[in-house]
PDB file of N, CA and C in Angstrom:
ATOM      1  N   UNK A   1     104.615 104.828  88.173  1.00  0.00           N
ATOM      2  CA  UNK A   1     104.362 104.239  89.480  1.00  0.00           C
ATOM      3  C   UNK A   1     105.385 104.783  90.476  1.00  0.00           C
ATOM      4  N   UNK A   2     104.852 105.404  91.815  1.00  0.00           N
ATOM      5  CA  UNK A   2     106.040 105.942  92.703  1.00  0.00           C
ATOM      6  C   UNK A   2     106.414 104.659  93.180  1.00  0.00           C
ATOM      7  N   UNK A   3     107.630 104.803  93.916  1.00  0.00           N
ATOM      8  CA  UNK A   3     108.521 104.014  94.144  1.00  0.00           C
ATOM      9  C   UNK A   3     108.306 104.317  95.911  1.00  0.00           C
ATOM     10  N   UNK A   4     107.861 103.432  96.229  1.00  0.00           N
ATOM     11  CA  UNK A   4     107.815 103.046  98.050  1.00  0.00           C
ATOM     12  C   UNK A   4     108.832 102.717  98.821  1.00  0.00           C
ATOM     13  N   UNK A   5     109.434 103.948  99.704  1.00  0.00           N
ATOM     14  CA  UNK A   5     110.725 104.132 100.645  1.00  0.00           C
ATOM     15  C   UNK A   5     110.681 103.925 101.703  1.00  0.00           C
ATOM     16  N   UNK A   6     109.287 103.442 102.015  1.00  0.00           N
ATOM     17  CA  UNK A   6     109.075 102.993 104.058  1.00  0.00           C
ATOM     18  C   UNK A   6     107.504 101.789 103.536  1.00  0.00           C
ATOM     19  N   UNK A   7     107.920 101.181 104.435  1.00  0.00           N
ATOM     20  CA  UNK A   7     106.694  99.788 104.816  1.00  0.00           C
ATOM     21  C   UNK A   7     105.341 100.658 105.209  1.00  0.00           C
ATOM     22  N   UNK A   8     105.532 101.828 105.935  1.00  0.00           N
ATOM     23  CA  UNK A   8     104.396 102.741 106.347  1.00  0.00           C
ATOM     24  C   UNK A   8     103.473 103.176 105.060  1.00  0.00           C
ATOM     25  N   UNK A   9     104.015 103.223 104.085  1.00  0.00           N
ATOM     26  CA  UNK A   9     103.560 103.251 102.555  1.00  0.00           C
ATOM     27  C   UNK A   9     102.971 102.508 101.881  1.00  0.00           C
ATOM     28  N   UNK A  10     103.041 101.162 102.132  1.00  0.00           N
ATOM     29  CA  UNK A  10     102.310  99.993 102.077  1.00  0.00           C
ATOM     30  C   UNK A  10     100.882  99.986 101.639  1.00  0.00           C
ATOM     31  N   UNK A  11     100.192  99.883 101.109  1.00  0.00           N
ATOM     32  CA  UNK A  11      98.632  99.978 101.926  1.00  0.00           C
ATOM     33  C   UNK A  11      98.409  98.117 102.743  1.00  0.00           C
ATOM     34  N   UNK A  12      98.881  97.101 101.893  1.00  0.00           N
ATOM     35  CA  UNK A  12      98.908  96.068 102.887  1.00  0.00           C
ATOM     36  C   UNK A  12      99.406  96.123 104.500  1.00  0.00           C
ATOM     37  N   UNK A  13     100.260  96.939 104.379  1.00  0.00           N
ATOM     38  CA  UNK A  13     100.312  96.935 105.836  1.00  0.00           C
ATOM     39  C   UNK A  13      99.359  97.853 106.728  1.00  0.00           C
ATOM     40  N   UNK A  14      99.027  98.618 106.211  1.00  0.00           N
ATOM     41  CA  UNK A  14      98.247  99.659 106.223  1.00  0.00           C
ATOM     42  C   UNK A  14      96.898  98.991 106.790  1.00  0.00           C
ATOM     43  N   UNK A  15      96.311  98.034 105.738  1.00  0.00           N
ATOM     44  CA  UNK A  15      95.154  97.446 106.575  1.00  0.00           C
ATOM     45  C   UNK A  15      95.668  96.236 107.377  1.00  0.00           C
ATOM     46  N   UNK A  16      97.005  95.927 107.992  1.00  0.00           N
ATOM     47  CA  UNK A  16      97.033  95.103 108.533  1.00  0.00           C
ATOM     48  C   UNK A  16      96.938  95.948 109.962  1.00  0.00           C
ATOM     49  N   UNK A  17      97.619  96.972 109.829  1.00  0.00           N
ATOM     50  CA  UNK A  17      97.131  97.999 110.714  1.00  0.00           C
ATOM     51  C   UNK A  17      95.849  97.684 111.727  1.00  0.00           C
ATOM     52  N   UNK A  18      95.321  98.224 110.232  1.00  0.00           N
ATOM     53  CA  UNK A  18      93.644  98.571 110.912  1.00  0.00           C
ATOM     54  C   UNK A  18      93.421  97.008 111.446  1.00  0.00           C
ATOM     55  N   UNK A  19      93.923  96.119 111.203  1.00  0.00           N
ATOM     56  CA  UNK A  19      93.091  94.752 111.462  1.00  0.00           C
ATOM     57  C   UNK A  19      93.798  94.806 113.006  1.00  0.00           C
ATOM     58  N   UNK A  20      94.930  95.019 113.693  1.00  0.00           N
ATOM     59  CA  UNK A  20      95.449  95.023 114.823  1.00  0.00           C
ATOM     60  C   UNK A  20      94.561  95.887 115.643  1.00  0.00           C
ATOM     61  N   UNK A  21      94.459  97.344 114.947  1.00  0.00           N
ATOM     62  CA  UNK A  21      93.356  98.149 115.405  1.00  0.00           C
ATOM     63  C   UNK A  21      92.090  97.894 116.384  1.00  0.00           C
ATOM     64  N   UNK A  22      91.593  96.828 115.127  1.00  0.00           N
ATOM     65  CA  UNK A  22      90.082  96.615 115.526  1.00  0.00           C
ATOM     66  C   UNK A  22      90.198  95.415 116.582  1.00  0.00           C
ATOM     67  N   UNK A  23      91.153  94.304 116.762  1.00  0.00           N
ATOM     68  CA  UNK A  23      91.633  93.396 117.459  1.00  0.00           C
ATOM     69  C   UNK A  23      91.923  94.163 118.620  1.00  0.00           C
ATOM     70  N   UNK A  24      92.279  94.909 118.955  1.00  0.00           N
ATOM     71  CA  UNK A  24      92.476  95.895 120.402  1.00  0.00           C
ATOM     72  C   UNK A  24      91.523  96.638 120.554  1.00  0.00           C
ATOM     73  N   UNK A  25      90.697  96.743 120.077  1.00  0.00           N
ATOM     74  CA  UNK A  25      89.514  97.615 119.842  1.00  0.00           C
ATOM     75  C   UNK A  25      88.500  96.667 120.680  1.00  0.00           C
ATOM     76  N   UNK A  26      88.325  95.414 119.741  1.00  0.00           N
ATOM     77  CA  UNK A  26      87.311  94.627 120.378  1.00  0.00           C
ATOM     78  C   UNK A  26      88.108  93.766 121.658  1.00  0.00           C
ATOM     79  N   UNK A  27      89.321  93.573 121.983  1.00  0.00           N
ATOM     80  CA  UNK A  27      90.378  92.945 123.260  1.00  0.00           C
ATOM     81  C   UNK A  27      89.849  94.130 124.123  1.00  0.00           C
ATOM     82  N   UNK A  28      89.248  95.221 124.275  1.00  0.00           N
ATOM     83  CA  UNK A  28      89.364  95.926 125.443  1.00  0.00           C
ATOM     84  C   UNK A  28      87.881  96.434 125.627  1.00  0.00           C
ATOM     85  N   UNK A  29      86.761  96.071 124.772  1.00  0.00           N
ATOM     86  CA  UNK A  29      85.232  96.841 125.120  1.00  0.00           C
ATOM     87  C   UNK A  29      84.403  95.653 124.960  1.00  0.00           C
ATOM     88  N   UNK A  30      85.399  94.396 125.118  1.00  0.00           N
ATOM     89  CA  UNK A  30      84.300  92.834 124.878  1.00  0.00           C
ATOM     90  C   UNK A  30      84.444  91.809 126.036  1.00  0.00           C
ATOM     91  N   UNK A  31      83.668  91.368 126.202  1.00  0.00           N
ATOM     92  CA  UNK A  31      84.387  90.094 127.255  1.00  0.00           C
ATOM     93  C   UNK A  31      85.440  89.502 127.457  1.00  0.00           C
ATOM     94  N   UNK A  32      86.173  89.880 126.021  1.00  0.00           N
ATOM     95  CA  UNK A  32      87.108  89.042 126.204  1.00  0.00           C
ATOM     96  C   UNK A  32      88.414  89.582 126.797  1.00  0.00           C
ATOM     97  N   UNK A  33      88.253  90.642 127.143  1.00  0.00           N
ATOM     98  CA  UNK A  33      89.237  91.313 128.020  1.00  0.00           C
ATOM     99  C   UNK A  33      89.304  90.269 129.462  1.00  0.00           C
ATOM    100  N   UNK A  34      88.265  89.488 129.833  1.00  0.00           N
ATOM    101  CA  UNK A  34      88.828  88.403 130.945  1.00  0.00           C
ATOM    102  C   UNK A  34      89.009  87.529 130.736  1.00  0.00           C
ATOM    103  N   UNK A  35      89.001  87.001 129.128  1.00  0.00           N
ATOM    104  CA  UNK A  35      89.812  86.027 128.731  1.00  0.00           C
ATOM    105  C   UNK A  35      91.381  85.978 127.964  1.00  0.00           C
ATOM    106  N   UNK A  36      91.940  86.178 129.257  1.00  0.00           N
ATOM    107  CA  UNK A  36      93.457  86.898 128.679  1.00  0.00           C
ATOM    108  C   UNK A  36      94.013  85.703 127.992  1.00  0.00           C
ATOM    109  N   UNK A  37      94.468  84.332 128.033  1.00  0.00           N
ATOM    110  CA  UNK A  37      95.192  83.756 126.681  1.00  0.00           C
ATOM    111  C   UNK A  37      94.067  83.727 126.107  1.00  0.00           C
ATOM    112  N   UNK A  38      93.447  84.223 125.361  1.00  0.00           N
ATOM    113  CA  UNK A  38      92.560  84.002 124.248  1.00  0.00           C
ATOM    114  C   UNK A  38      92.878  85.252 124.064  1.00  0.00           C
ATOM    115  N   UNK A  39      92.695  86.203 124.616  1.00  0.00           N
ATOM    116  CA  UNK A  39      93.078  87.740 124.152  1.00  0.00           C
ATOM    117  C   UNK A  39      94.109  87.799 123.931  1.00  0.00           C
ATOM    118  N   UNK A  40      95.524  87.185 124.658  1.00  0.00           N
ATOM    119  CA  UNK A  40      96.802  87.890 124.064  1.00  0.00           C
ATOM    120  C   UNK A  40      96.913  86.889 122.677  1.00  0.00           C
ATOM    121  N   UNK A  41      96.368  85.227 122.605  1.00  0.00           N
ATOM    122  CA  UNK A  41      96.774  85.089 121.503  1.00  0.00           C
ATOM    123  C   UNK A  41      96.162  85.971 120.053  1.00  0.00           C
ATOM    124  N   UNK A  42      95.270  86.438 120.109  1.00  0.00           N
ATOM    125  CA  UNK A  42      94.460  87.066 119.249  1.00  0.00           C
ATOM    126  C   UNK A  42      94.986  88.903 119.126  1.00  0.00           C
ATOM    127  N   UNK A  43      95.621  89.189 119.912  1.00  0.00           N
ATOM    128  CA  UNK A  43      96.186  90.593 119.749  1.00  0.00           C
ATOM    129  C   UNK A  43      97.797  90.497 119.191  1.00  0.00           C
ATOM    130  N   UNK A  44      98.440  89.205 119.878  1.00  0.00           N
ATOM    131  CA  UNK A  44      99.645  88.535 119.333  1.00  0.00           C
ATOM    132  C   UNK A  44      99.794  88.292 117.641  1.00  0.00           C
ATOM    133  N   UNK A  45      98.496  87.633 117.268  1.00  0.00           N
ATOM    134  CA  UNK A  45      98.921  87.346 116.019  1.00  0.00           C
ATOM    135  C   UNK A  45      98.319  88.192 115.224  1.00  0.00           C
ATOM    136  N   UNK A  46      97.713  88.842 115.635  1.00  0.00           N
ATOM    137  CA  UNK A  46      97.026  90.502 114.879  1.00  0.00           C
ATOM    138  C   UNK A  46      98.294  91.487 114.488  1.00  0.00           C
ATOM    139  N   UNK A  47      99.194  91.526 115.281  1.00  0.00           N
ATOM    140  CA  UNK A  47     100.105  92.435 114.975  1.00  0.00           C
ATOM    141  C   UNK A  47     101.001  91.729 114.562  1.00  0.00           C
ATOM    142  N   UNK A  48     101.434  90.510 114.634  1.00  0.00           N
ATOM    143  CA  UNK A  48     102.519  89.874 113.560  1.00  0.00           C
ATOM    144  C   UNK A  48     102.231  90.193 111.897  1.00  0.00           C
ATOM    145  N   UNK A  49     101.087  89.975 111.472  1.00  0.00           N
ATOM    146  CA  UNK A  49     100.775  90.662 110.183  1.00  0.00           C
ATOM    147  C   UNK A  49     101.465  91.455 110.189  1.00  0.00           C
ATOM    148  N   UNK A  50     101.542  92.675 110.806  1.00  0.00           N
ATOM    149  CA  UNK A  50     101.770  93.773 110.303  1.00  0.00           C
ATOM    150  C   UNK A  50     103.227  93.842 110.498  1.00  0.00           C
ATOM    151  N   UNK A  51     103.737  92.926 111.554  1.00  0.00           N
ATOM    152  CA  UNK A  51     105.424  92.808 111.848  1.00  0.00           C
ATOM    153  C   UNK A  51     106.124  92.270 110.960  1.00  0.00           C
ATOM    154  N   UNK A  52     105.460  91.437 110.575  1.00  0.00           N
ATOM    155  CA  UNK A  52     106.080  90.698 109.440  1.00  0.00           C
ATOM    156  C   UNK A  52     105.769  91.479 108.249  1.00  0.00           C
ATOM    157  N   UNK A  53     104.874  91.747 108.022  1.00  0.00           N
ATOM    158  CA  UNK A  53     105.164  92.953 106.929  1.00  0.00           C
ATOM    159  C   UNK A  53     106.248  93.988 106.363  1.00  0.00           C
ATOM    160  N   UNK A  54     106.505  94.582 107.505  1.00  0.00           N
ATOM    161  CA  UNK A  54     107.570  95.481 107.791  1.00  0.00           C
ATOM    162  C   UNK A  54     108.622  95.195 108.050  1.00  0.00           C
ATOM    163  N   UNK A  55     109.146  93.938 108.466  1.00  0.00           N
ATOM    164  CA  UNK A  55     110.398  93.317 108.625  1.00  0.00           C
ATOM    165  C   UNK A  55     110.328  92.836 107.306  1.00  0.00           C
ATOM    166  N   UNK A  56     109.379  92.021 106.496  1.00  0.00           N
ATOM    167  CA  UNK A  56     110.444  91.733 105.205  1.00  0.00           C
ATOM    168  C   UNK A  56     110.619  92.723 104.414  1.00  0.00           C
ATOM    169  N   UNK A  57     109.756  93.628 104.294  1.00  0.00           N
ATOM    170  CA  UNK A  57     109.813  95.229 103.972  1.00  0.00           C
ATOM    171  C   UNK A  57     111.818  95.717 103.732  1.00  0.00           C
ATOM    172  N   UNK A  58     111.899  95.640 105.336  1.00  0.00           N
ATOM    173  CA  UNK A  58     113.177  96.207 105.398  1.00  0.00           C
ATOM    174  C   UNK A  58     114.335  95.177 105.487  1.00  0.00           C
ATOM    175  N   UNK A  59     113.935  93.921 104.639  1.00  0.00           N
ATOM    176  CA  UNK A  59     114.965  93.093 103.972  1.00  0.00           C
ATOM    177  C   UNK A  59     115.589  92.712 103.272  1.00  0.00           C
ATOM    178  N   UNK A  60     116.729  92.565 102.803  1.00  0.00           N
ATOM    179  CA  UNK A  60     117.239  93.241 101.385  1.00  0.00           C
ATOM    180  C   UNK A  60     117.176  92.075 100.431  1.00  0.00           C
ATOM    181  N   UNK A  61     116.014  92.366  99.423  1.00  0.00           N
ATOM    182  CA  UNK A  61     115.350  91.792  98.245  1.00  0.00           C
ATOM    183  C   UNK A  61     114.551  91.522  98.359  1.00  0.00           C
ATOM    184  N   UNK A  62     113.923  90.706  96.828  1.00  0.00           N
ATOM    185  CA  UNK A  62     112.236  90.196  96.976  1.00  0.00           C
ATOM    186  C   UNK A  62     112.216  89.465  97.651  1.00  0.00           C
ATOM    187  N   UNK A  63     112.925  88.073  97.520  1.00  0.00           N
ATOM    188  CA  UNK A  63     112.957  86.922  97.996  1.00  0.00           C
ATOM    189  C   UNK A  63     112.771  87.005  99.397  1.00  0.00           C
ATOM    190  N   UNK A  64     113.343  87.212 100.175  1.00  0.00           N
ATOM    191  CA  UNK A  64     112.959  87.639 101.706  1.00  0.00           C
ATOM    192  C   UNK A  64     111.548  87.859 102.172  1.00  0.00           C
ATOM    193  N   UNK A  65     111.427  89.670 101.027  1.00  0.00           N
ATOM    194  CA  UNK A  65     110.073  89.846 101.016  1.00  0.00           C
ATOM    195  C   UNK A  65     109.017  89.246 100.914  1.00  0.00           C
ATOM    196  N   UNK A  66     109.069  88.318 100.144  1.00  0.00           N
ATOM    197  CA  UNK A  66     107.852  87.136  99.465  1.00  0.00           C
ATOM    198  C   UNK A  66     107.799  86.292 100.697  1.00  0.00           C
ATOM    199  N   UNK A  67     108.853  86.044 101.162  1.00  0.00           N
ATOM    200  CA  UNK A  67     108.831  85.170 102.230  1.00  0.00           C
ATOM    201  C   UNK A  67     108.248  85.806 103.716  1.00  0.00           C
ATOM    202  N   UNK A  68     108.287  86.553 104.503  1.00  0.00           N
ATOM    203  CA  UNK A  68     107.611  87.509 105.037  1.00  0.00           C
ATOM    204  C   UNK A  68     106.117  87.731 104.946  1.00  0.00           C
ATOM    205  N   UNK A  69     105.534  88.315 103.469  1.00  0.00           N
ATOM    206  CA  UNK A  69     104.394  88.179 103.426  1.00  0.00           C
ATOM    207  C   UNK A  69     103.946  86.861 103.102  1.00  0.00           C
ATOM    208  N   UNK A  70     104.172  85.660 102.830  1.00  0.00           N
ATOM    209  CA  UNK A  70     103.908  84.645 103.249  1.00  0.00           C
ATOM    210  C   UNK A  70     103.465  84.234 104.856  1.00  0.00           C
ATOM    211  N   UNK A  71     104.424  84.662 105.694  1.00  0.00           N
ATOM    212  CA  UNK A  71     104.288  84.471 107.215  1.00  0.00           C
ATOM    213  C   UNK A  71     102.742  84.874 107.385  1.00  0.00           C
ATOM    214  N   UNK A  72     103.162  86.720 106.957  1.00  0.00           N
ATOM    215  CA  UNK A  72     102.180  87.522 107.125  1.00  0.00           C
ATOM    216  C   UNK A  72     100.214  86.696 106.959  1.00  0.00           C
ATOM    217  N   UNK A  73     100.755  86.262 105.589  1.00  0.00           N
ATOM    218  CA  UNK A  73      99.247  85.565 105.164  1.00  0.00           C
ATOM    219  C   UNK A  73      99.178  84.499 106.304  1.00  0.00           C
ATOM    220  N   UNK A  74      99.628  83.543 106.385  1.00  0.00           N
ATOM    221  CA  UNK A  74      99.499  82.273 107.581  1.00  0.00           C
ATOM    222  C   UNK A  74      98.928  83.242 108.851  1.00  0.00           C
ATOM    223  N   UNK A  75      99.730  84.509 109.251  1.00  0.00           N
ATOM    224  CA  UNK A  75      99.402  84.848 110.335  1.00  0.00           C
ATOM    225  C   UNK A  75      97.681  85.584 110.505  1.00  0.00           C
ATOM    226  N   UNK A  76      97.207  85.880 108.890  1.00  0.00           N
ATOM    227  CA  UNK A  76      95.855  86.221 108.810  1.00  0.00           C
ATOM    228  C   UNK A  76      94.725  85.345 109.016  1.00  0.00           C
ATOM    229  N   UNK A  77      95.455  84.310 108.500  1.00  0.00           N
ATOM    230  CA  UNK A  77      94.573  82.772 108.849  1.00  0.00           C
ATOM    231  C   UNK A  77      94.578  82.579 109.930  1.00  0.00           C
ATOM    232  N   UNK A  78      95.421  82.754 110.650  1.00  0.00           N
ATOM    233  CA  UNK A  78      95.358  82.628 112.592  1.00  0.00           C
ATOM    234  C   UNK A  78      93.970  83.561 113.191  1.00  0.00           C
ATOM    235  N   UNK A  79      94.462  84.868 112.226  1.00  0.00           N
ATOM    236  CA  UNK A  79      93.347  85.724 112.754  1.00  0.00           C
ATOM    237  C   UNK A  79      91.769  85.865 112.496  1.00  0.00           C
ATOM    238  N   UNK A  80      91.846  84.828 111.370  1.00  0.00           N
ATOM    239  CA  UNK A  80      90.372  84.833 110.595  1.00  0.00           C
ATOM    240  C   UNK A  80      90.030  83.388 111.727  1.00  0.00           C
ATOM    241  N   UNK A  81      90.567  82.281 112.109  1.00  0.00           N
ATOM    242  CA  UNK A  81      90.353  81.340 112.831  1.00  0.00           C
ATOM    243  C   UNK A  81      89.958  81.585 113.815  1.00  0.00           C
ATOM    244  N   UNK A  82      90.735  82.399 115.112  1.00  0.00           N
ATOM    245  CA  UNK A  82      90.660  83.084 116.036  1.00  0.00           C
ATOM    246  C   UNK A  82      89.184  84.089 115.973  1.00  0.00           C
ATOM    247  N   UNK A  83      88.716  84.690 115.171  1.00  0.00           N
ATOM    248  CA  UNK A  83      87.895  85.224 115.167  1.00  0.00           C
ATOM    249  C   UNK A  83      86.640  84.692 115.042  1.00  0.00           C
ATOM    250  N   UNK A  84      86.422  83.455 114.627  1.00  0.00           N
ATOM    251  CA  UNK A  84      85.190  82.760 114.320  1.00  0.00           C
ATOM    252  C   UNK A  84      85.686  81.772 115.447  1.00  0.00           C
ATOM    253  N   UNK A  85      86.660  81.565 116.480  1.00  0.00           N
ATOM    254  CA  UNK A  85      85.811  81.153 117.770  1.00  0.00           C
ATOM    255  C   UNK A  85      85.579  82.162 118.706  1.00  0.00           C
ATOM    256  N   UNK A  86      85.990  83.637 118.254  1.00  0.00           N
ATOM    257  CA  UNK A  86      85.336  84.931 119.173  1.00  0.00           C
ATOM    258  C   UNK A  86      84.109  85.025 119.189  1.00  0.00           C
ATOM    259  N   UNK A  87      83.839  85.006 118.010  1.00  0.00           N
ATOM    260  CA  UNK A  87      82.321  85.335 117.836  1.00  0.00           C
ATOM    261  C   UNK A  87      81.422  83.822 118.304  1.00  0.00           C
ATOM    262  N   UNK A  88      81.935  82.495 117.357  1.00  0.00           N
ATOM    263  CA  UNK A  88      81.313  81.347 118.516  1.00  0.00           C
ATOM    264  C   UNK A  88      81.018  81.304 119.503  1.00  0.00           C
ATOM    265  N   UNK A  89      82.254  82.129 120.449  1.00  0.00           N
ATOM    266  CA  UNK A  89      81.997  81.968 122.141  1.00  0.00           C
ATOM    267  C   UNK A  89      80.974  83.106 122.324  1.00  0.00           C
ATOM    268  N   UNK A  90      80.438  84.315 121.711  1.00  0.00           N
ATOM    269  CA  UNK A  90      79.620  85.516 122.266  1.00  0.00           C
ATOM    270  C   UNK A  90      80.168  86.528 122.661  1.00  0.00           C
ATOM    271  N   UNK A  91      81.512  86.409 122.590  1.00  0.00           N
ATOM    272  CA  UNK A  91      82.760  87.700 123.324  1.00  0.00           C
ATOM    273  C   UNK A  91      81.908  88.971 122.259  1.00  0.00           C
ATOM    274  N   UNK A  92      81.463  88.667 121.032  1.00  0.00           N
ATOM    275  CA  UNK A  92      81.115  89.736 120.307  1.00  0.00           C
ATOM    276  C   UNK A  92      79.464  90.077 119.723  1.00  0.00           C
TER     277      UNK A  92
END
């Protein structure tokens, strides 16, 4: 098994990536570009995934780490929530 020297290596972060991605993707070609606190909270907690990823990444030990992607998960649940009242409202 190689041994992973950057958070960029990740593949979890990797698709947390893509999930920020598609969250700016659909924040700028959907309606909801004129619903700015609904958009920044939803682009806000799209990229905490991936912040928090990479910050416990570059924290020294597991324990930290575990704790981090913990955040990380809570912060996916924000985004899976957030997304099923996007689509509720028709933004998509």
């Amino acid at each position: 098994m190689a041994t992973i020297r950057k958070f960029e290596d990740l593949e979890i972060w990797q698709l947390a990536r893509q999930l920020s991605q598609q969250v700016l993707f659909i924040s700028k070609n959907t309606e909801l570009k004129n619903d700015y606190r609904f958009k920044d909270q939803i682009k806000a907690s799209s990229g905490s995934v991936m912040d928090n990823i990479a910050e416990g990444f570059e924290r020294d030990g597991n324990l930290e780490f575990r704790q981090y992607l913990s955040i990380a998960k809570g912060s996916v649940g924000e985004v899976r929530s957030q997304c099923y009242r996007l689509f509720d409202s028709k933004y998509c």
